[in-house]
Protein backbone atom coordinates (compact mmCIF):
# COMPACT_ATOMS: atom_id res chain seq x y z
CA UNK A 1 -54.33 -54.40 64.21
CA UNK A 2 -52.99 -50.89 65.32
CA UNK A 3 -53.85 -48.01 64.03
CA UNK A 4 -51.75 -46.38 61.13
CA UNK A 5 -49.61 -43.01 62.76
CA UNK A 6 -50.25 -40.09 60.43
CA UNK A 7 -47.02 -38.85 58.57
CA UNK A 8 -45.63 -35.79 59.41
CA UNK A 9 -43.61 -33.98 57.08
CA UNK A 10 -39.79 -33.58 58.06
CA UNK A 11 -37.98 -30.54 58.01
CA UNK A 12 -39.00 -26.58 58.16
CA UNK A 13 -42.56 -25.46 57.22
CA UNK A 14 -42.60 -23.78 53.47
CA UNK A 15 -42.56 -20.09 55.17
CA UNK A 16 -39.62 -20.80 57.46
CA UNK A 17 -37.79 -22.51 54.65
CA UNK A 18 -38.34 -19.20 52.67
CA UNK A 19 -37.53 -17.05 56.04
CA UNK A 20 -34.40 -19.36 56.96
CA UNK A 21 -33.10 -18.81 52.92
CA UNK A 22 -33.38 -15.03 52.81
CA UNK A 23 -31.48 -14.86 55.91
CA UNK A 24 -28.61 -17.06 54.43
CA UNK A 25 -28.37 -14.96 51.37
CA UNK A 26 -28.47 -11.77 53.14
CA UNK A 27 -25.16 -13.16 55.46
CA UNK A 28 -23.93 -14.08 52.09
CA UNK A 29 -24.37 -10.56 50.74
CA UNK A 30 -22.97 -9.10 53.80
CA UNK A 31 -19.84 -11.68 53.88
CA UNK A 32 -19.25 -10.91 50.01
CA UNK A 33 -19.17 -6.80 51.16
CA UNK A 34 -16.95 -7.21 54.23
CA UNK A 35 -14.34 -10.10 52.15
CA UNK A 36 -14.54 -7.01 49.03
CA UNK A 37 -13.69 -3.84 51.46
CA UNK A 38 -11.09 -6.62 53.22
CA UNK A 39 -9.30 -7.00 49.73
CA UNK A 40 -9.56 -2.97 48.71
CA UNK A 41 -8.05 -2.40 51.92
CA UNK A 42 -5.09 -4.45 51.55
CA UNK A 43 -4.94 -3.91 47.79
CA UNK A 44 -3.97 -0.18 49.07
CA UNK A 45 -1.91 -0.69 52.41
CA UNK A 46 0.00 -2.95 49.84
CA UNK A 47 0.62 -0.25 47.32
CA UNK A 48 0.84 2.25 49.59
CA UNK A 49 3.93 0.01 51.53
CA UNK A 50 5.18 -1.08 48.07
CA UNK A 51 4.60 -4.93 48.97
CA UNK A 52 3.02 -7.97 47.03
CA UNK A 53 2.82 -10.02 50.39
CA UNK A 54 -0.41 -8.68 51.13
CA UNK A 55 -1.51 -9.11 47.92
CA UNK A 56 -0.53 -12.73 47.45
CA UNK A 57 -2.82 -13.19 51.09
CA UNK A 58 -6.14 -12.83 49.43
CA UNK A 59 -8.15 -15.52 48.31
CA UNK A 60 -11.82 -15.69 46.65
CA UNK A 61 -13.71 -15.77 49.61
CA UNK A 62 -16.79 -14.76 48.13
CA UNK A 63 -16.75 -17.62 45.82
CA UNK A 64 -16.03 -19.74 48.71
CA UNK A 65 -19.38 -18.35 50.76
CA UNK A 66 -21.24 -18.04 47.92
CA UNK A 67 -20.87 -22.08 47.07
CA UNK A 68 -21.50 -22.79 50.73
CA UNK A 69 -24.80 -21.04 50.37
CA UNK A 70 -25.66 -22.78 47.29
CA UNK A 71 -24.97 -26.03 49.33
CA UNK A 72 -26.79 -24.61 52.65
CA UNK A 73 -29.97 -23.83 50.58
CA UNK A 74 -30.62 -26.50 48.11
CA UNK A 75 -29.46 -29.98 50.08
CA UNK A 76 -31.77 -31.92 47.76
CA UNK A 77 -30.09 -30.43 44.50
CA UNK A 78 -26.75 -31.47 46.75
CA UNK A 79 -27.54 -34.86 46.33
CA UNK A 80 -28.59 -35.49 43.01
């Protein structure tokens, strides 16, 4: 008979799980900053140019990034 192999886990180790999450959030964060000045910006170049085309342009990005992070960071919770 052979010898059993020894399982290995699969995936990142605990600590580069925890480094590889902070760093998602913190792109998060900064996407949720840049998509908020985006909008202020164009909330005032459209007031400023008396137009509701810009303002009809923005969309909830930082909903958008902020549910791709949830699915990013918890695959298992993905697929229960």
């Amino acid at each position: 008979m052979a010898a059993a192999l020894p399982l290995t886990p699969v995936g990142p180790s605990p600590a580069r799980r925890a480094v590889l999450t902070r760093r998602v959030r913190l792109f998060v964060a900064a996407t949720i900053t840049y998509n908020a000045i985006e909008a202020a910006v164009a909330l005032t170049a459209g007031t400023l140019a008396s137009s509701t085309a810009l303002m009809s342009v923005l969309r909830p990005q930082s909903e958008q990034a902020d549910g791709c992070a949830d699915d990013c960071c918890n695959p298992q919770e993905k697929s229960l």
